[in-house]
Protein backbone atom coordinates (compact mmCIF):
# COMPACT_ATOMS: atom_id res chain seq x y z
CA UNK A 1 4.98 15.53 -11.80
CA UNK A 2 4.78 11.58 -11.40
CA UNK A 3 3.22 10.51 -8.14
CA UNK A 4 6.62 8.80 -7.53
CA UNK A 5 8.00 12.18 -7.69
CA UNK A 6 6.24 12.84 -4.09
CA UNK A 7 8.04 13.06 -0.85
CA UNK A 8 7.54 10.29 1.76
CA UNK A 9 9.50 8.65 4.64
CA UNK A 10 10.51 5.43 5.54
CA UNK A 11 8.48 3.92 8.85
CA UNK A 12 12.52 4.46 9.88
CA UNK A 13 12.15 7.95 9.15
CA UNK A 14 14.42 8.13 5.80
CA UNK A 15 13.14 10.70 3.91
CA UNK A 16 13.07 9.83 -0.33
CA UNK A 17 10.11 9.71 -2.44
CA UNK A 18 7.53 7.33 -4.00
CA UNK A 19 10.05 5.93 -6.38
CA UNK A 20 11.99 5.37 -3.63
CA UNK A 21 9.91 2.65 -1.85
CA UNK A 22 9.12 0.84 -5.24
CA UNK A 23 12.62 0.84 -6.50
CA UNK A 24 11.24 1.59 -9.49
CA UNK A 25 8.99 -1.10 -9.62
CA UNK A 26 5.22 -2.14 -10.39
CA UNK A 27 3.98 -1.95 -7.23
CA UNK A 28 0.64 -2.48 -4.45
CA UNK A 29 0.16 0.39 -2.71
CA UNK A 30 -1.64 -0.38 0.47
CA UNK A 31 -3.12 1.35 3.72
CA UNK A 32 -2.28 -0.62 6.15
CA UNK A 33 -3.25 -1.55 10.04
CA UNK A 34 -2.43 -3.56 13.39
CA UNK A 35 -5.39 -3.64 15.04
CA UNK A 36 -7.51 -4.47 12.59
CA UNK A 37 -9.81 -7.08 11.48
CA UNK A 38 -7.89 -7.08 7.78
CA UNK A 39 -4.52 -7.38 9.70
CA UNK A 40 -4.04 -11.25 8.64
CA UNK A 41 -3.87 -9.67 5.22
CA UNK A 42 -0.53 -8.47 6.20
CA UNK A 43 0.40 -12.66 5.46
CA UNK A 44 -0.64 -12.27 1.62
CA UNK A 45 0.90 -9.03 1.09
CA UNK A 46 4.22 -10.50 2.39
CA UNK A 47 3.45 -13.78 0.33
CA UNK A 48 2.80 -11.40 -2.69
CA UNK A 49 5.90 -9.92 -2.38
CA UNK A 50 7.52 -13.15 -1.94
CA UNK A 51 6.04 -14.12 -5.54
CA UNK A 52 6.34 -11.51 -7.60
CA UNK A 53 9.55 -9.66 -6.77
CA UNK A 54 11.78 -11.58 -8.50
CA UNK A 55 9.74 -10.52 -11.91
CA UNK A 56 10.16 -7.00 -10.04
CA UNK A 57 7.26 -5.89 -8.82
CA UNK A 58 6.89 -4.99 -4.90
CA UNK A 59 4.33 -4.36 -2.25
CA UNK A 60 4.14 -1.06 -0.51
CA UNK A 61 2.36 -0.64 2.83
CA UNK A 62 1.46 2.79 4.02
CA UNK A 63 0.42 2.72 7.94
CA UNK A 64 -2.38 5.01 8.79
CA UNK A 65 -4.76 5.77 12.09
CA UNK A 66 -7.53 7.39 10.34
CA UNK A 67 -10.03 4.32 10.63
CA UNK A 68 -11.04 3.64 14.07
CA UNK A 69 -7.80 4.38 15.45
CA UNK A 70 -6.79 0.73 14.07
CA UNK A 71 -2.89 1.64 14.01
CA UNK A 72 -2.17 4.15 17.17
CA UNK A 73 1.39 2.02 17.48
CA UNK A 74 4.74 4.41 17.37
CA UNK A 75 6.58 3.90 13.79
CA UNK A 76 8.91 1.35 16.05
CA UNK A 77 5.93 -0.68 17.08
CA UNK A 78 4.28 -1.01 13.46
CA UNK A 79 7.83 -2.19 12.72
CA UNK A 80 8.14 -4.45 15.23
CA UNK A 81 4.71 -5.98 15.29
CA UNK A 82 5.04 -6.32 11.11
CA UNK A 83 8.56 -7.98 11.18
CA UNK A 84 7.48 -10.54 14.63
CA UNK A 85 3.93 -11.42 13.47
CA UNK A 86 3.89 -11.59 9.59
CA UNK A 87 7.88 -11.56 8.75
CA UNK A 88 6.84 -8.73 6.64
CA UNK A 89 10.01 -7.83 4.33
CA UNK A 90 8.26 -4.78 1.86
CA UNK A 91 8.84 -1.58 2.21
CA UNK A 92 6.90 0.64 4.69
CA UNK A 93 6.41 4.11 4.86
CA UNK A 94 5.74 6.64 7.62
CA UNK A 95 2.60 6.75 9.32
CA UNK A 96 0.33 9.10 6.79
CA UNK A 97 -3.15 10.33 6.21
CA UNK A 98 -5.13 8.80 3.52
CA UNK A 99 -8.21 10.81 3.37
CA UNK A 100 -9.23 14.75 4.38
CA UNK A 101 -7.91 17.82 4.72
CA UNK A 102 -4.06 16.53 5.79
CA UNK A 103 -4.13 13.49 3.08
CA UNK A 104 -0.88 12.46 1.71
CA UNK A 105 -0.37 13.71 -1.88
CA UNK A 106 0.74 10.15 -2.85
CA UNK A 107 -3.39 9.42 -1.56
CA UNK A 108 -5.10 12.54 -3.37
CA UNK A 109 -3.64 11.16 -6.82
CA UNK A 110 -4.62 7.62 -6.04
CA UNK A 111 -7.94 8.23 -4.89
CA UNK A 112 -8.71 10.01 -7.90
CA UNK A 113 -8.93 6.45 -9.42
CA UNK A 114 -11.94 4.11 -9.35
CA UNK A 115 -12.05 0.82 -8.03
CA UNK A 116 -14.08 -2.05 -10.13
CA UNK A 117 -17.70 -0.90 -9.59
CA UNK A 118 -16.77 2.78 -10.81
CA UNK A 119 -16.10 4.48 -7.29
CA UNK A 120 -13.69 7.03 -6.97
CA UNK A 121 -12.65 8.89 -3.55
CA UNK A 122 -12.34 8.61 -0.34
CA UNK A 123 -10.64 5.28 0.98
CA UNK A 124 -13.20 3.18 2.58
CA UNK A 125 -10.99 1.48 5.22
CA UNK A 126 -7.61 -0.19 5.88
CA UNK A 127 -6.62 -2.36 3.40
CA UNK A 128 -7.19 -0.93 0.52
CA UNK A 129 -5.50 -1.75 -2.72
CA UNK A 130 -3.70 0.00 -5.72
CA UNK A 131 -1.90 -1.69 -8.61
CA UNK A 132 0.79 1.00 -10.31
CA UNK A 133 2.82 0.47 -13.06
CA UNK A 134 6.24 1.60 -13.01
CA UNK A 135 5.65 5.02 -13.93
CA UNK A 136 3.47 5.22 -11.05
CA UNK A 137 -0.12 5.03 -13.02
CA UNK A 138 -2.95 3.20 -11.46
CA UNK A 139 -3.80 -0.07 -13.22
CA UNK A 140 -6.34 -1.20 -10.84
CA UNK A 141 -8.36 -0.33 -7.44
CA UNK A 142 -9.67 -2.76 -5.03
CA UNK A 143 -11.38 -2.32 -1.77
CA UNK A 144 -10.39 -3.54 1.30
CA UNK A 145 -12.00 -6.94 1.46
CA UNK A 146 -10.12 -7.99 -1.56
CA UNK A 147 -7.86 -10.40 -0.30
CA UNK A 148 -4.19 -10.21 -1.64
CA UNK A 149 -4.94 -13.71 -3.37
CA UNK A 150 -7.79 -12.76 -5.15
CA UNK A 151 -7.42 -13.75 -8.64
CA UNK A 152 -9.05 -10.25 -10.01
CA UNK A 153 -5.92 -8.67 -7.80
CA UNK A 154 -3.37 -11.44 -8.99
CA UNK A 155 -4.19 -10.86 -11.90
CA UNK A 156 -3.80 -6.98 -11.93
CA UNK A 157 -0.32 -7.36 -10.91
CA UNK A 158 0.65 -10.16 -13.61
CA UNK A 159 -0.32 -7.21 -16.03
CA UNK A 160 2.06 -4.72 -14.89
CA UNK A 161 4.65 -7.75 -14.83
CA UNK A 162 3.94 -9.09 -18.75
């Protein structure tokens, strides 16, 4: 089974799967937070998506409370705050656990994949980054101080585009 295969919900509450928020896609897969010191990255996620989804690739944000309670909103209030504050536009899925015993499956198969310096495991905090292909294989993992225009991240995604 492709991790696109697994079952997720919208932040609205539609229920689909993986393949279902990419449309398919290449895609970032990102944990995401409000109250966070990383929030402003919400801007170059959204101007990501803004670049590259015409060559069809899109971003993928994936609210979670798990690091110092940095996203305790209601799946209405992420919603809100994302559209009012950063015009985000990509898709957003339910509120979901990215690490321990209640971890998403979608997060057990990522995590499984090492970021630049060789480390595998547990997500280190909100923000983090994954670069699929279409089939839903990890190209590339990078932690959450990676900005969304780092090159080394820009130029993960051009890959999956060419």
């Amino acid at each position: 089974m492709s991790i696109l295969d697994e079952s997720i919900a919208r932040l609205d509450g539609t229920r689909g799967t993986l393949a279902d928020l990419t449309g398919g896609a290449p895609a970032l897969l990102v944990n995401v937070a409000s109250k966070c010191g990383l929030t402003p990255q919400y801007a170059g996620l959204e101007q990501l998506q803004k670049d590259f989804a015409g060559r069809g690739f899109t971003v993928v944000g994936f609210p979670c409370n798990q690091f110092a309670g940095q996203e305790p909103g209601s799946a209405e209030e992420i919603a809100e705050f994302c559209s009012a504050t950063y015009g985000v536009t990509f898709p957003m899925s339910e509120k979901i656990d990215v690490n321990g015993d209640d971890r998403h499956p979608i997060y057990a198969e990522l995590t499984a994949s090492s970021d630049e310096r060789g480390t595998s495991g547990d997500i280190q905090w909100n923000f983090e980054k994954f670069v699929v292909r279409a089939d839903g294989s990890v190209v590339a993992r990078f932690g959450p101080k990676v900005t969304p225009d780092d090159e080394r991240l820009v130029a993960a995604i051009d890959s999956v585009l060419s």
